[in-house]
C-alpha atoms as a PDB file:
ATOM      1  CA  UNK A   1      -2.503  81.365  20.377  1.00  0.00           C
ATOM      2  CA  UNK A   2      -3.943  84.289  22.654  1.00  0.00           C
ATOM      3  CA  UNK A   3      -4.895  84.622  25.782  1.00  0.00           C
ATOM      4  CA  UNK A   4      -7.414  86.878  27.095  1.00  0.00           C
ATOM      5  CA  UNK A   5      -8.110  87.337  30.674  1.00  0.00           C
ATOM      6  CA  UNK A   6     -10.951  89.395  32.089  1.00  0.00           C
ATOM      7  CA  UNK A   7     -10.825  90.593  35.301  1.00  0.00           C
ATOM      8  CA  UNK A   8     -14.299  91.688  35.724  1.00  0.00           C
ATOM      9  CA  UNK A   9     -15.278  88.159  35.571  1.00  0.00           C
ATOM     10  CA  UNK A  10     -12.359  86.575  36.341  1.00  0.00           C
ATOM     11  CA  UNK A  11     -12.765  84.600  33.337  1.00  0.00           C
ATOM     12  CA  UNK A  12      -9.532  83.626  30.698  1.00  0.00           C
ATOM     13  CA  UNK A  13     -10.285  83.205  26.496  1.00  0.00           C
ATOM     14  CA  UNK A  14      -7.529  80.881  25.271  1.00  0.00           C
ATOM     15  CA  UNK A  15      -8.135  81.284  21.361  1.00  0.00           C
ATOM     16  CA  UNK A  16      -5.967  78.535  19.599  1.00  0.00           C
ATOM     17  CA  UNK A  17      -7.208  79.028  15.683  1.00  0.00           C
ATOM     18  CA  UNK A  18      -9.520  80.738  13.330  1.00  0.00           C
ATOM     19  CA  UNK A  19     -11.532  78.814  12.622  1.00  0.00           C
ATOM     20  CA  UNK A  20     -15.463  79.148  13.055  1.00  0.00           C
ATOM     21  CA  UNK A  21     -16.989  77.650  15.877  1.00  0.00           C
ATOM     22  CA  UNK A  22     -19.303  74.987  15.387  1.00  0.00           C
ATOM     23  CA  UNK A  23     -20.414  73.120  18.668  1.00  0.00           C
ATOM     24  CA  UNK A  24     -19.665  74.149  21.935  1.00  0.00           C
ATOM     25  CA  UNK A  25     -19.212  71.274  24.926  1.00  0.00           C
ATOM     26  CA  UNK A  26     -19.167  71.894  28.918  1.00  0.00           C
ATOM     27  CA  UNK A  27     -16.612  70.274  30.271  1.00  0.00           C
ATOM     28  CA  UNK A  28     -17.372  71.148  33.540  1.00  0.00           C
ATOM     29  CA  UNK A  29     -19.175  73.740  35.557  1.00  0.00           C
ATOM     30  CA  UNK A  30     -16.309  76.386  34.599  1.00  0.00           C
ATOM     31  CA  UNK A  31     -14.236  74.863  31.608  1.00  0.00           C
ATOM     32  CA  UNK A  32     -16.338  75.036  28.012  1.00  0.00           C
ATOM     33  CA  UNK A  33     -14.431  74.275  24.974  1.00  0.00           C
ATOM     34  CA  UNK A  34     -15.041  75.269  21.278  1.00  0.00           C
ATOM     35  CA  UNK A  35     -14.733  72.631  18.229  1.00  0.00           C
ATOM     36  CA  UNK A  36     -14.639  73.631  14.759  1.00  0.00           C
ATOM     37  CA  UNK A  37     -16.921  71.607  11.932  1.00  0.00           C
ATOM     38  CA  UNK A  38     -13.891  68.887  11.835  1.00  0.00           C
ATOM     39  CA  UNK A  39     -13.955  69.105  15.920  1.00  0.00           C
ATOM     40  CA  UNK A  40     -10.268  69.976  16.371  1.00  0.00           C
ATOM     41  CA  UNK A  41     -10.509  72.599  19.177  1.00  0.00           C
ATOM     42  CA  UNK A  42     -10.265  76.177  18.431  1.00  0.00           C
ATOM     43  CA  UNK A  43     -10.852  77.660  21.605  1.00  0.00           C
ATOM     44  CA  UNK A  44     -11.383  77.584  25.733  1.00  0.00           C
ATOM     45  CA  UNK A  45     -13.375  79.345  28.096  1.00  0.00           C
ATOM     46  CA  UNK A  46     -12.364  78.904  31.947  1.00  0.00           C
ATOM     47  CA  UNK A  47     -14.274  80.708  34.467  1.00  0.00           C
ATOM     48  CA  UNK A  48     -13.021  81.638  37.889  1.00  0.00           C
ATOM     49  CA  UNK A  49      -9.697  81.180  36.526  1.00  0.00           C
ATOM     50  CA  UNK A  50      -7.422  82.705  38.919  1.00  0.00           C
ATOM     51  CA  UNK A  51      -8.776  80.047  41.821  1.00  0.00           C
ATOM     52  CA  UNK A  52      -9.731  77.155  39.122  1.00  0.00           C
ATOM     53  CA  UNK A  53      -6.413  77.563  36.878  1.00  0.00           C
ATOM     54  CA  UNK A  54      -4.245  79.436  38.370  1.00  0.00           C
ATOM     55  CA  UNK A  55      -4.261  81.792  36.062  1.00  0.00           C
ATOM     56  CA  UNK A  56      -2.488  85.146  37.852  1.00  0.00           C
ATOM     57  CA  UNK A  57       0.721  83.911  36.458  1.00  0.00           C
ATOM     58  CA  UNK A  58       0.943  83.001  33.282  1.00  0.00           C
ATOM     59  CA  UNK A  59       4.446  81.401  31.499  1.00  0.00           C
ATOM     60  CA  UNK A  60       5.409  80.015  28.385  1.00  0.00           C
ATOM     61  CA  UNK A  61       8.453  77.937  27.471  1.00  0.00           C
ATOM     62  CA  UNK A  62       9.142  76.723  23.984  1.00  0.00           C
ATOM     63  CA  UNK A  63      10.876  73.351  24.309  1.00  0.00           C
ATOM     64  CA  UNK A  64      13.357  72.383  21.886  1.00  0.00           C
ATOM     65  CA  UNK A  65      13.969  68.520  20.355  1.00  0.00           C
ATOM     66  CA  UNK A  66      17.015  66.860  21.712  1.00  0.00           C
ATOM     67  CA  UNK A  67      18.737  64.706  20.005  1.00  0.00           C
ATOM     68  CA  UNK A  68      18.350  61.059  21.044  1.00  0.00           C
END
């Protein structure tokens, strides 16, 4: 996965695949995602992410399995 925010627009690119993009849907006025041919999502597109997503801070925390 990558993120790419740009503050010029204040807009973040959160690429999770590859793959070609085939359709892109509107979510909402500032949240478009991008499905490939089989519709599994290969990207997002969040605008006026800082006030919309939060996005100034940014963290990522791999969880582990516990044992049951």
């Amino acid at each position: 996965m990558k993120i790419r925010y740009f503050t010029d627009t204040d807009t973040a690119f959160i690429e999770f695949s590859n793959e070609s993009v085939t359709e892109t849907k509107e979510i909402s006025e500032n949240l478009y995602i991008d499905l490939d041919s089989k519709g599994n999502l290969v990207s997002m597109t969040i605008e006026h992410a800082k006030d919309k997503a939060g996005i100034s801070e940014i963290s990522y925390l791999q969880m582990e399995k516990t044992a049951a």
